[in-house]
C-alpha atoms as a PDB file:
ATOM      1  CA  UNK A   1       0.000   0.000   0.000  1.00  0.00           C
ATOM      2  CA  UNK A   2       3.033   2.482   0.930  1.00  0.00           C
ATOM      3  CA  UNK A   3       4.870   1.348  -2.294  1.00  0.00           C
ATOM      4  CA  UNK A   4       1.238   1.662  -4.025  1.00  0.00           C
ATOM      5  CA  UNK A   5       0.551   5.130  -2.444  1.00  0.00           C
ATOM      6  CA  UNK A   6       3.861   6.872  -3.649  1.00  0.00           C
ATOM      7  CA  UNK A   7       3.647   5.657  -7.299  1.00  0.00           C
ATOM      8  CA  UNK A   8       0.348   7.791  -7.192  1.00  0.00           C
ATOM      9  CA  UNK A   9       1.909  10.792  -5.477  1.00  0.00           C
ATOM     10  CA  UNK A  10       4.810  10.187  -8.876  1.00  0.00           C
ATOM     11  CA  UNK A  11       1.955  10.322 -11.185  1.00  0.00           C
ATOM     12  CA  UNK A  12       0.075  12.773  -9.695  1.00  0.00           C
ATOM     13  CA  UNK A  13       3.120  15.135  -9.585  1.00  0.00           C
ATOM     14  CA  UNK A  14       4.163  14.125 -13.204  1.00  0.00           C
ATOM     15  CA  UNK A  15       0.820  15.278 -14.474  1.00  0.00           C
ATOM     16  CA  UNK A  16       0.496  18.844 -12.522  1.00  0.00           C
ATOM     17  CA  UNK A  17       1.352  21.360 -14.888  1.00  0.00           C
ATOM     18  CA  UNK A  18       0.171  24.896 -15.694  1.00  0.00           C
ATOM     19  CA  UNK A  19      -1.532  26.109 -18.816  1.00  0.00           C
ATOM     20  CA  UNK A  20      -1.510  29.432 -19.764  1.00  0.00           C
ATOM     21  CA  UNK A  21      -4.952  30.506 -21.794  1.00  0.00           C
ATOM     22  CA  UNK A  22      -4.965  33.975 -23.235  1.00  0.00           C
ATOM     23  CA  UNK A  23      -8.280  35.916 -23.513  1.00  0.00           C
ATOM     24  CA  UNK A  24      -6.554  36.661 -27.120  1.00  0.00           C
ATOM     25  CA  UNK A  25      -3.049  36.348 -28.549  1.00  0.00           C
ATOM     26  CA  UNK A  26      -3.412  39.399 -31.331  1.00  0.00           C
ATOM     27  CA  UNK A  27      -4.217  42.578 -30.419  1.00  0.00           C
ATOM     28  CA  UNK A  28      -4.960  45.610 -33.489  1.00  0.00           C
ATOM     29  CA  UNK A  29      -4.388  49.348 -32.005  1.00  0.00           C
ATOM     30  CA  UNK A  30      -5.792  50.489 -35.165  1.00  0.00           C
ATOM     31  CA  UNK A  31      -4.412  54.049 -36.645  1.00  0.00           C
ATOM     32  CA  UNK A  32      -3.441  56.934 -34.609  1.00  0.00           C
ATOM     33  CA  UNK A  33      -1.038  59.779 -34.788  1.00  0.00           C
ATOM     34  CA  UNK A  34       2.860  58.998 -35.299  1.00  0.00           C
ATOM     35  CA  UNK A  35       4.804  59.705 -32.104  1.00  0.00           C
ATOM     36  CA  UNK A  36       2.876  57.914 -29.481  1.00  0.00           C
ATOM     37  CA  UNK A  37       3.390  55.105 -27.332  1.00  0.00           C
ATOM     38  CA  UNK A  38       0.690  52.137 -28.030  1.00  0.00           C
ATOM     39  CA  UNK A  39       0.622  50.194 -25.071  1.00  0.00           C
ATOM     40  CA  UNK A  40      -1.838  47.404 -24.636  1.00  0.00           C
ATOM     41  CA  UNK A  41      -2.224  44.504 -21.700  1.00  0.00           C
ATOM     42  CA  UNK A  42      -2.742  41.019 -22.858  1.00  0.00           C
ATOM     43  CA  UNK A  43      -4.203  39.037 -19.493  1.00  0.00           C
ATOM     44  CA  UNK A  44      -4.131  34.834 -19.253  1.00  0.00           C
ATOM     45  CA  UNK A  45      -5.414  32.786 -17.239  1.00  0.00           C
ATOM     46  CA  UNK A  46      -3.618  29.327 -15.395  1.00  0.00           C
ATOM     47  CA  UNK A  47      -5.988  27.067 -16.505  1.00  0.00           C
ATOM     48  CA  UNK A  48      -3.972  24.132 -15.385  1.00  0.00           C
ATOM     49  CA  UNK A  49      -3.547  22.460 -12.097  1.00  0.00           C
ATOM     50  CA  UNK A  50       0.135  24.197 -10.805  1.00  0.00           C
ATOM     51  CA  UNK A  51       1.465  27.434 -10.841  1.00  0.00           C
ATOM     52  CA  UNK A  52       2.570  29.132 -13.857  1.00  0.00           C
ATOM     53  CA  UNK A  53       5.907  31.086 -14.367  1.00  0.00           C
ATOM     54  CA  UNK A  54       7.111  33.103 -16.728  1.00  0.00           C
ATOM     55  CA  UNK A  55      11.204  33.311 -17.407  1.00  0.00           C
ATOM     56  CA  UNK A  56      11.425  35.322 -20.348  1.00  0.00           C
ATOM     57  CA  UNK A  57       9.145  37.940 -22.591  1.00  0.00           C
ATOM     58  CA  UNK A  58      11.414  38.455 -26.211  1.00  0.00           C
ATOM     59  CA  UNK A  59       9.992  40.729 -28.536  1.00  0.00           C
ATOM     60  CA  UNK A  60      10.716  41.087 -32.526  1.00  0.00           C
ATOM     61  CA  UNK A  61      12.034  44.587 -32.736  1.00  0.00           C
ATOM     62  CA  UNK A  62      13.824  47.420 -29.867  1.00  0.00           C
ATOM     63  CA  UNK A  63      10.676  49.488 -30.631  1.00  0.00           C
ATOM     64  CA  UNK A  64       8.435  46.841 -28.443  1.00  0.00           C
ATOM     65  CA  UNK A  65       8.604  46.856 -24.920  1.00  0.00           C
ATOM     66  CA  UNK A  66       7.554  43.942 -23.160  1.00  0.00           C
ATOM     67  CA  UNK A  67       6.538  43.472 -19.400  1.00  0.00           C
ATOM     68  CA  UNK A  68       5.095  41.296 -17.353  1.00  0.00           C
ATOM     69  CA  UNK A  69       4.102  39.363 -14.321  1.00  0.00           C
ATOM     70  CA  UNK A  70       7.525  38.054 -12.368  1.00  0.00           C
ATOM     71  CA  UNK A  71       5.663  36.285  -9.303  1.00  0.00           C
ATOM     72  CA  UNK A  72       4.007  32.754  -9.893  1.00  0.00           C
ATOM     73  CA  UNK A  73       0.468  32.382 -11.419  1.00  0.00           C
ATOM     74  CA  UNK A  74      -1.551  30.074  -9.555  1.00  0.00           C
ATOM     75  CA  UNK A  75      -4.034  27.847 -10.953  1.00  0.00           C
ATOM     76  CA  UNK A  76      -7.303  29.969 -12.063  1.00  0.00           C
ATOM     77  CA  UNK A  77      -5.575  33.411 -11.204  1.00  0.00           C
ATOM     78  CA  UNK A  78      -4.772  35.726 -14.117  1.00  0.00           C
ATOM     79  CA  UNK A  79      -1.365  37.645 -15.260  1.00  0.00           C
ATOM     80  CA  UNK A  80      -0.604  39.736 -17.893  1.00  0.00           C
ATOM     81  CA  UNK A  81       2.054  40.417 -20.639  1.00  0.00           C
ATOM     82  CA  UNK A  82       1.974  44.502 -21.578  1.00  0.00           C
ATOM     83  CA  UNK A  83       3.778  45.206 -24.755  1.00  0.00           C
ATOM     84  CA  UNK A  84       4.003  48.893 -25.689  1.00  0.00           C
ATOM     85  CA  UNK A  85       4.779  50.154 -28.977  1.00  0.00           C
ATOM     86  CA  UNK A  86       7.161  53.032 -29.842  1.00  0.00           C
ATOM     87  CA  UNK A  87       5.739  54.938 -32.733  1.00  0.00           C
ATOM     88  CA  UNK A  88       8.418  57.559 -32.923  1.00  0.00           C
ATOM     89  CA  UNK A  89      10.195  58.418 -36.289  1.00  0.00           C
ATOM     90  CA  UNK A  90       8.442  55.198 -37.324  1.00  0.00           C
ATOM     91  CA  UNK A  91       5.047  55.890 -39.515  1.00  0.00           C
ATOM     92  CA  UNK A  92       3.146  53.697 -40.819  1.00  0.00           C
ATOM     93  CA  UNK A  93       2.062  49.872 -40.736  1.00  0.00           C
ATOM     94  CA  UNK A  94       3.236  47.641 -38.338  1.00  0.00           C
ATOM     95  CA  UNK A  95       3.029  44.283 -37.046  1.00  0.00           C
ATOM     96  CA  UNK A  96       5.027  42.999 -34.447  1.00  0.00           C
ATOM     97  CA  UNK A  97       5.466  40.218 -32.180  1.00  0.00           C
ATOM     98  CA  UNK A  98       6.031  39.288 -28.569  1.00  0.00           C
ATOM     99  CA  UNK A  99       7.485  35.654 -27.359  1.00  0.00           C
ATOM    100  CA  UNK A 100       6.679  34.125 -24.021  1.00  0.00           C
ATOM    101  CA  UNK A 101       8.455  31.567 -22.403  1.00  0.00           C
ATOM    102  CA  UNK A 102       7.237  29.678 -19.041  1.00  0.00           C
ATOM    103  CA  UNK A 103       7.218  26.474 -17.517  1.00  0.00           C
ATOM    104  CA  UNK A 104       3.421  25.642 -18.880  1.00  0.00           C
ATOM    105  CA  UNK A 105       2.594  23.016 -20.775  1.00  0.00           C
ATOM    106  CA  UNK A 106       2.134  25.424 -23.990  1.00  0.00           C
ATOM    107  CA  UNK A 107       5.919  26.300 -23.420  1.00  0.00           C
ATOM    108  CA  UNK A 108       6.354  29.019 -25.800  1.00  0.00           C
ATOM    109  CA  UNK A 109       3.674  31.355 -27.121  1.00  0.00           C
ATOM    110  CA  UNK A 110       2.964  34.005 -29.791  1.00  0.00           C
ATOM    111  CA  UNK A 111       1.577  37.235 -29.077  1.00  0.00           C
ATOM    112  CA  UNK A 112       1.211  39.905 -32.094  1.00  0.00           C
ATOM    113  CA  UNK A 113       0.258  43.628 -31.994  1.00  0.00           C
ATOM    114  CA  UNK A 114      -0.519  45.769 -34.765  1.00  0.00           C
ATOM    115  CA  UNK A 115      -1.766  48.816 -36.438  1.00  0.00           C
ATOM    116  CA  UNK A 116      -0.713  52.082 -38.723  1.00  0.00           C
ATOM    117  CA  UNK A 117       1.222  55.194 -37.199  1.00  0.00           C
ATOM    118  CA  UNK A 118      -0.264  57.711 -39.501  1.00  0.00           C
ATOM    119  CA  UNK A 119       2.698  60.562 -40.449  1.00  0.00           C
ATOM    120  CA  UNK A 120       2.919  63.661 -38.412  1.00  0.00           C
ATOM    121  CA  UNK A 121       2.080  66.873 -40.691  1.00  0.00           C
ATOM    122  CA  UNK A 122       5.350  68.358 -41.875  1.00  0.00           C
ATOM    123  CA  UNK A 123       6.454  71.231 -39.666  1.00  0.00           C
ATOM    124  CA  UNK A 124       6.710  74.846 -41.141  1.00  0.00           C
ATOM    125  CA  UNK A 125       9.892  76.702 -41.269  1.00  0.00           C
ATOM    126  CA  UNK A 126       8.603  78.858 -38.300  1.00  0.00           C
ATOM    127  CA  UNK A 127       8.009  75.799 -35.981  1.00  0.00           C
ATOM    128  CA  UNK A 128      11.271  74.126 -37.153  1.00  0.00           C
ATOM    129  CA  UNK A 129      13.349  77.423 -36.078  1.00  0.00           C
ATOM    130  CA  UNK A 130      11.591  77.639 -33.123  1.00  0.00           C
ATOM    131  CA  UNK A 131      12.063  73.873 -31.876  1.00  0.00           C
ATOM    132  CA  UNK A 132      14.150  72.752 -29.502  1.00  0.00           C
ATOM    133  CA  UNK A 133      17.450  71.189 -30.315  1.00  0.00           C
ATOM    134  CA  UNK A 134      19.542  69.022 -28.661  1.00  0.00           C
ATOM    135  CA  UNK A 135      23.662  69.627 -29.495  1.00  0.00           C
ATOM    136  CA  UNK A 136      25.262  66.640 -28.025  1.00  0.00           C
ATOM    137  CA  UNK A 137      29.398  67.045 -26.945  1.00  0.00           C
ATOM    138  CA  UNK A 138      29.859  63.586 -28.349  1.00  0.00           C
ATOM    139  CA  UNK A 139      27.572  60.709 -29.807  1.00  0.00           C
ATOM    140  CA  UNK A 140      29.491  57.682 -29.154  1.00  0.00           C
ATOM    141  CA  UNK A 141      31.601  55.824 -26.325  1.00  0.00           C
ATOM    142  CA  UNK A 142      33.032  52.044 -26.244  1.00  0.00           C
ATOM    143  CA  UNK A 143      33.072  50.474 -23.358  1.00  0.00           C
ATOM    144  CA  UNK A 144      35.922  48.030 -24.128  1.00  0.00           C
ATOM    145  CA  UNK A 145      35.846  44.597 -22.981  1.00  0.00           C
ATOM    146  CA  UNK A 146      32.912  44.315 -19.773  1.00  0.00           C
ATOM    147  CA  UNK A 147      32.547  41.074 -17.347  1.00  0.00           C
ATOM    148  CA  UNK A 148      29.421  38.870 -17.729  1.00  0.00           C
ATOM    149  CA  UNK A 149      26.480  40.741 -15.409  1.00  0.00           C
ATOM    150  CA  UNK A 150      28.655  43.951 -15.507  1.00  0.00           C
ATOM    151  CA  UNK A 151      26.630  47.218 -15.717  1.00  0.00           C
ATOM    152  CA  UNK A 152      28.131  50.308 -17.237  1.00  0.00           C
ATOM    153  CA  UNK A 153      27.703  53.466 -17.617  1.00  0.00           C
ATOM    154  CA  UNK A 154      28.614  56.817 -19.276  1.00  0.00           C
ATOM    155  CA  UNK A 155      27.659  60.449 -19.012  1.00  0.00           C
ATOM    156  CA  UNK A 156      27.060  62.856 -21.684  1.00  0.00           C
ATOM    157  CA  UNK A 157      27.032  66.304 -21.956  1.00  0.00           C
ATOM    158  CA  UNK A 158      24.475  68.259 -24.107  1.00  0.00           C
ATOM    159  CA  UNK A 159      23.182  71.765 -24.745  1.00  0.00           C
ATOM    160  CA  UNK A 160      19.619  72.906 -26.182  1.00  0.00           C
ATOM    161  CA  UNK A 161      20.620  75.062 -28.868  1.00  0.00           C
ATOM    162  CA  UNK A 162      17.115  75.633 -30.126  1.00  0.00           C
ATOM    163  CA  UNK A 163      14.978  78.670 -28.867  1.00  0.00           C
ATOM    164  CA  UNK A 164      12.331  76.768 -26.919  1.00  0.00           C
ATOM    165  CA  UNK A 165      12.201  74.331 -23.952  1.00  0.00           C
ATOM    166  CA  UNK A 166      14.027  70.732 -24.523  1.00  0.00           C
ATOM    167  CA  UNK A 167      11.909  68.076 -22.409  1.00  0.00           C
ATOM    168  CA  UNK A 168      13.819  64.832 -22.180  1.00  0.00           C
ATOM    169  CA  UNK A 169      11.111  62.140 -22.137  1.00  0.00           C
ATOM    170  CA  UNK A 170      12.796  58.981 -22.392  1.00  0.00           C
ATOM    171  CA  UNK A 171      15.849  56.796 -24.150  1.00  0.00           C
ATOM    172  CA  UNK A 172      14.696  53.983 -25.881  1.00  0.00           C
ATOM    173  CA  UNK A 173      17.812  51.058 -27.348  1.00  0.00           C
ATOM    174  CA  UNK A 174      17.021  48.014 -29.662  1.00  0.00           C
ATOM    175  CA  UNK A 175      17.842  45.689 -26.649  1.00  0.00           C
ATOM    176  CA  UNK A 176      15.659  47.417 -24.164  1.00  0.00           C
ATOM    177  CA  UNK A 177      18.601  47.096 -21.573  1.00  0.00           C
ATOM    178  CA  UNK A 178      19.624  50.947 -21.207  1.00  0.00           C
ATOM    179  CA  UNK A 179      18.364  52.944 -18.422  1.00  0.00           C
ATOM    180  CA  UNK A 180      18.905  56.861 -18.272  1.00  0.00           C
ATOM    181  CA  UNK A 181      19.053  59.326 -15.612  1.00  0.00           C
ATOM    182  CA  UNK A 182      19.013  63.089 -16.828  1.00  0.00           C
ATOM    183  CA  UNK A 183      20.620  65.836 -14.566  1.00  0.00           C
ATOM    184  CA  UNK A 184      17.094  67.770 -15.188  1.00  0.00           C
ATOM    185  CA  UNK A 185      13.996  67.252 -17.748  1.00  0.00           C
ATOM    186  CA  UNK A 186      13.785  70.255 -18.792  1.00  0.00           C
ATOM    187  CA  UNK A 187      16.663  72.447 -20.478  1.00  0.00           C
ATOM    188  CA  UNK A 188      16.144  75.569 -21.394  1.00  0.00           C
ATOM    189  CA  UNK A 189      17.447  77.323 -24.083  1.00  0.00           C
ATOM    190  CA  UNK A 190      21.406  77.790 -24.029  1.00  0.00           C
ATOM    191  CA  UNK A 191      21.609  75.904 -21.175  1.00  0.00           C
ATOM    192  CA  UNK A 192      23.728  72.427 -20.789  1.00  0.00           C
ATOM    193  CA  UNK A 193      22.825  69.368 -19.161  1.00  0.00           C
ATOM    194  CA  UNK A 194      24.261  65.748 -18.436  1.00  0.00           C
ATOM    195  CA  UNK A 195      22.452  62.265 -19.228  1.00  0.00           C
ATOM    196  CA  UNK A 196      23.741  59.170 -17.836  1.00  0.00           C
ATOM    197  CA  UNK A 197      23.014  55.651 -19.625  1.00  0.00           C
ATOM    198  CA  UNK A 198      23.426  52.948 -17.841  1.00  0.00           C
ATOM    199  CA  UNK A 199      23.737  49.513 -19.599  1.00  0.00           C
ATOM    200  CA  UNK A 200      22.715  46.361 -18.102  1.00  0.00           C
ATOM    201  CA  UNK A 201      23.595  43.388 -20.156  1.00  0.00           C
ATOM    202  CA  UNK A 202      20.763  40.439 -20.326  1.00  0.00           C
ATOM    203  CA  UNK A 203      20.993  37.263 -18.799  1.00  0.00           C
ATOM    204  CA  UNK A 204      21.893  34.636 -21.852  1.00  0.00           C
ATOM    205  CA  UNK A 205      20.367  31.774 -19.818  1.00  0.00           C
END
């Protein structure tokens, strides 16, 4: 019976796996103006019978951001993968996609987004020559040779030589593993101002 008893507790264990159900796997933002961020939430459910965790979100291109739930997922509670979409300098159609890797059953999963950026108007030569502009001291740095889980970082010196406020909203990089810190957000014009980037290389495992 003891002997009989544990082979179920193996088989019972072997079976218990998570499943991750998605209320849908493509999501269409549909046009809007050139310059915003699209962000959009796609929630699942753990319709299986153990908890549900997510190692890794991978998108298709640095102009998708992926996030998403870092604690377990319990059978029949919900999480959520949020993928935002950086429309900047980049009009028109898109389609992009967002992998998810866990330890459910359905290992690896597909999520798309979509839609059109439609072109900002052209700006007149009055608005371009009274635009903010920002005059950087120097536009590259090489970090040499860095040890595995090293961060880094470097400062750089710029001056808004435009004739209106320069707002520093955020630094975006194709690996989405550069954070910034700006000595202030807004720079006025003439005046000079520091942003540090600090790179975080991913994990490869």
């Amino acid at each position: 019976l003891t002997f009989f008893g544990f082979c179920c507790f193996l088989l019972t264990n072997v079976h218990a796996q998570g499943v991750i159900k998605f209320s849908k796997e493509t999501h269409d933002f549909g046009s809007f103006a050139e310059g915003k961020t699209a962000t959009h939430d796609f929630e699942f459910t753990n319709t299986g019978n153990a908890p549900v965790i997510i190692s890794n979100v991978t998108a298709s291109c640095g102009c998708t951001t992926p996030f998403w739930t870092h604690e377990p997922v319990l059978p029949g509670k919900k999480g959520k993968i949020t993928a935002s979409y950086n429309s900047a300098g980049r009009p028109g159609a898109f389609t992009k996609t967002i992998t998810v890797a866990s330890n459910a059953s359905n290992t690896s999963l597909l999520l798309t987004i979509k839609g059109t950026a439609a072109p900002k108007p052209a700006a007149t030569p009055e608005e371009l020559a009274a635009s903010p502009r920002m005059q950087l001291q120097t536009t590259g740095f090489a970090f040499g040779k860095i040890e595995k889980g090293q961060a880094v970082s470097r400062t750089f010196t710029f001056t808004n030589a435009g004739k209106t406020d320069l707002t520093v909203k955020g630094v975006y990089s194709a690996c989405g593993c550069v954070t910034h810190k700006a000595s202030k957000t807004t720079v006025k014009p003439g005046e000079q101002a520091t942003l540090e980037l600090r790179y975080t290389p991913r994990s490869l495992n």
